[in-house]
Protein backbone atom coordinates (compact mmCIF):
# COMPACT_ATOMS: atom_id res chain seq x y z
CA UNK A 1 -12.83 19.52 42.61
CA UNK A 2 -13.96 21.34 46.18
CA UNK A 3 -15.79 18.95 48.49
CA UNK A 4 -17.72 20.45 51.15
CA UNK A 5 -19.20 18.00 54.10
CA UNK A 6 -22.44 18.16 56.85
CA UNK A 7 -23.58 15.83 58.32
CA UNK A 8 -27.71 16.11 58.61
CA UNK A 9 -28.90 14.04 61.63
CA UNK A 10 -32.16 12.17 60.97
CA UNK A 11 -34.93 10.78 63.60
CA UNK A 12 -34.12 7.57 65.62
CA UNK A 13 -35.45 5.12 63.03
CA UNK A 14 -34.01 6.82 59.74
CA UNK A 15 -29.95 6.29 59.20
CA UNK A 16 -27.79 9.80 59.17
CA UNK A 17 -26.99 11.41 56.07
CA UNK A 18 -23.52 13.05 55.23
CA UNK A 19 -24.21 15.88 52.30
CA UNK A 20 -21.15 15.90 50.37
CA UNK A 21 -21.40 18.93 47.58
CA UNK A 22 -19.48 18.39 44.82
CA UNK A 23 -18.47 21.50 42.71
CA UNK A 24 -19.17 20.23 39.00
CA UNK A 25 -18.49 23.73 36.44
CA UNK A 26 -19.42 27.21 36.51
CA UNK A 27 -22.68 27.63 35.95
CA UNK A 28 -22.31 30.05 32.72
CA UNK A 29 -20.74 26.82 31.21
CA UNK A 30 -23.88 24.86 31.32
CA UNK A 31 -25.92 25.82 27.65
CA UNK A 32 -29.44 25.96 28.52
CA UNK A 33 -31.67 23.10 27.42
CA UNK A 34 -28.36 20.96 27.28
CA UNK A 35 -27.21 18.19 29.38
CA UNK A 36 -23.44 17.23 30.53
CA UNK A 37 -22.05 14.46 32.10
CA UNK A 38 -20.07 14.60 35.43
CA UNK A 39 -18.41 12.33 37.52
CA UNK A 40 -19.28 13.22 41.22
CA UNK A 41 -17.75 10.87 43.95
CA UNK A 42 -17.13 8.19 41.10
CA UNK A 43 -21.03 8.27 40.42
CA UNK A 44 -21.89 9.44 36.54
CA UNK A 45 -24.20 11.92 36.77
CA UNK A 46 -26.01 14.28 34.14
CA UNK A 47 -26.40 17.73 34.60
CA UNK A 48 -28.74 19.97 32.97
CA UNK A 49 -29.85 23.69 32.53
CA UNK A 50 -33.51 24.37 31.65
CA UNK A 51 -34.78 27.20 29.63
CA UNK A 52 -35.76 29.09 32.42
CA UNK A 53 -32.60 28.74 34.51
CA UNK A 54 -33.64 25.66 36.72
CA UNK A 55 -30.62 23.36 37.36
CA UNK A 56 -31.25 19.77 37.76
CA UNK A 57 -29.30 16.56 38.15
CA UNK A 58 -30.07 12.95 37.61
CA UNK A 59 -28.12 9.68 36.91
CA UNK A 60 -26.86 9.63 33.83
CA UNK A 61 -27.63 5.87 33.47
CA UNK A 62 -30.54 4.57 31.36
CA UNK A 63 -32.14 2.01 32.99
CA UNK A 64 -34.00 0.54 29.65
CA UNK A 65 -30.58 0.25 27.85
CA UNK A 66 -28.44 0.18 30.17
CA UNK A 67 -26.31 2.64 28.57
CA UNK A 68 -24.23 5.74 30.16
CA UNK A 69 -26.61 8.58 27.92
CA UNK A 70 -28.88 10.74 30.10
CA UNK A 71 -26.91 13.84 29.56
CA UNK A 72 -27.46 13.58 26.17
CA UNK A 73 -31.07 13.08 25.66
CA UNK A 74 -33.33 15.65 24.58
CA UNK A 75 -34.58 18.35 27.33
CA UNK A 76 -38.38 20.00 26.81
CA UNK A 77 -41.12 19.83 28.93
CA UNK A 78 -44.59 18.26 29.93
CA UNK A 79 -47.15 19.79 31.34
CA UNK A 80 -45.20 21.80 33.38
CA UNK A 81 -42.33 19.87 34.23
CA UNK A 82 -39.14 19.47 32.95
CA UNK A 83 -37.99 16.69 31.03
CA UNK A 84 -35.12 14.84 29.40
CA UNK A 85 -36.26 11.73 26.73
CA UNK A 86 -33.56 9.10 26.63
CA UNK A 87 -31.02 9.43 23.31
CA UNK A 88 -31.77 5.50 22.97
CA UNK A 89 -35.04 4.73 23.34
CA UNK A 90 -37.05 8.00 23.76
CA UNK A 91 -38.10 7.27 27.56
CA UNK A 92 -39.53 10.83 28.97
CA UNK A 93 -38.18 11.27 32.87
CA UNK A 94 -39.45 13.89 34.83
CA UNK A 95 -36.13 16.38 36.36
CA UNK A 96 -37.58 17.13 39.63
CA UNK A 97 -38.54 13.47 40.71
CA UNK A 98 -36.62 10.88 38.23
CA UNK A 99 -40.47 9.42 37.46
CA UNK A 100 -40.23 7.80 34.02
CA UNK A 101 -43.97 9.99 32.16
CA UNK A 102 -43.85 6.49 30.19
CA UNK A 103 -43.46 4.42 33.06
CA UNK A 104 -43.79 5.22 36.47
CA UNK A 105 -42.94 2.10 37.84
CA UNK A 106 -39.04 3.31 36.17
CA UNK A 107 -37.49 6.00 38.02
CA UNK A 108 -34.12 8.14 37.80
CA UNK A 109 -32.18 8.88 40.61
CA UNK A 110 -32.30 12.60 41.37
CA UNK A 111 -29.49 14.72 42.93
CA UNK A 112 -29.54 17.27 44.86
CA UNK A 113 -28.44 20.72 42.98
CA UNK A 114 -27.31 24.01 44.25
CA UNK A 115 -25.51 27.29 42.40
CA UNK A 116 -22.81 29.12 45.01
CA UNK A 117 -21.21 32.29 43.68
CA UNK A 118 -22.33 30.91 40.03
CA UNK A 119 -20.79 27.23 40.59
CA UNK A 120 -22.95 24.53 39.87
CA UNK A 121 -22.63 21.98 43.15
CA UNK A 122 -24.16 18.73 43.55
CA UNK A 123 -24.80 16.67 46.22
CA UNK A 124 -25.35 12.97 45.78
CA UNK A 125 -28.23 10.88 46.37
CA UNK A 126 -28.02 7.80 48.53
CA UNK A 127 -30.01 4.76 46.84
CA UNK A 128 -32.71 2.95 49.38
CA UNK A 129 -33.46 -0.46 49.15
CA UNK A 130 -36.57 -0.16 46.48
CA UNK A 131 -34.36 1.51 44.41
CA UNK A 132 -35.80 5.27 45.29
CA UNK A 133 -33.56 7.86 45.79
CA UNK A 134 -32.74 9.95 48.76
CA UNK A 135 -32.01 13.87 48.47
CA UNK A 136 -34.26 14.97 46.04
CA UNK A 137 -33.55 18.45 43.77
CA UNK A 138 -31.92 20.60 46.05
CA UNK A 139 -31.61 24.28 45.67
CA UNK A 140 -31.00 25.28 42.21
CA UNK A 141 -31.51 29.21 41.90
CA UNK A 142 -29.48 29.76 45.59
CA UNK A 143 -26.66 31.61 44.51
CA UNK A 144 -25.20 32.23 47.92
């Protein structure tokens, strides 16, 4: 597993942020419309491949149940966004933002993505106090 480090200085006010990229699998490994769990940084995280090659990557926690199953939900779409539903209870999150379509008030934490010479990497996002995310989707179709 390559780590690769920056630190991104924020306004006085707003706490620095150290981008740690995680290599997670090639990216010709990831089926499209598929999920697959990773551990980055000790974090479980579920990766997934859209039908149109976005890459996106989200905690693979459910927060209704509780239960370690993002990554193997069911991927489709609304409206125009990408979506998983939750294997357990059928919960629709949006890919981009984490926003439960059932219940925004529920959210997913969303990772930052990139592709580098066809490796998936991900970067992890730092939890705030109300439980929103930091880092949002990153750069999925760079392929540096």
């Amino acid at each position: 597993m390559t780590v690769l480090t920056s630190a991104v200085t924020r306004p006085a006010g707003h706490a620095t942020v150290v981008d740690e990229w995680v290599a997670v699998c090639p990216l010709q490994d990831l089926e499209a419309e598929r999920g697959v769990a990773a551990l980055v940084d000790g974090r479980q995280v579920a990766v997934f491949r859209t039908w149109d090659d976005g890459v996106h990557a989200v905690d693979h926690l459910d927060p209704f149940s509780g239960a370690h199953v993002i990554a193997r939900g069911i991927v489709g779409t609304r409206g125009d966004a990408p979506t998983v539903a939750s294997p357990m209870y059928k919960q629709v999150f949006d890919l981009r933002t984490g926003v439960c379509l059932d219940d925004a008030s529920v959210r997913l934490l969303v990772h930052r993505v990139r592709v580098r010479h066809g490796v998936v990497h991900v970067a992890l996002a730092r939890q705030d106090g109300d439980g929103s995310g930091v880092g949002g989707s990153g750069d999925p179709d760079s392929t540096g």
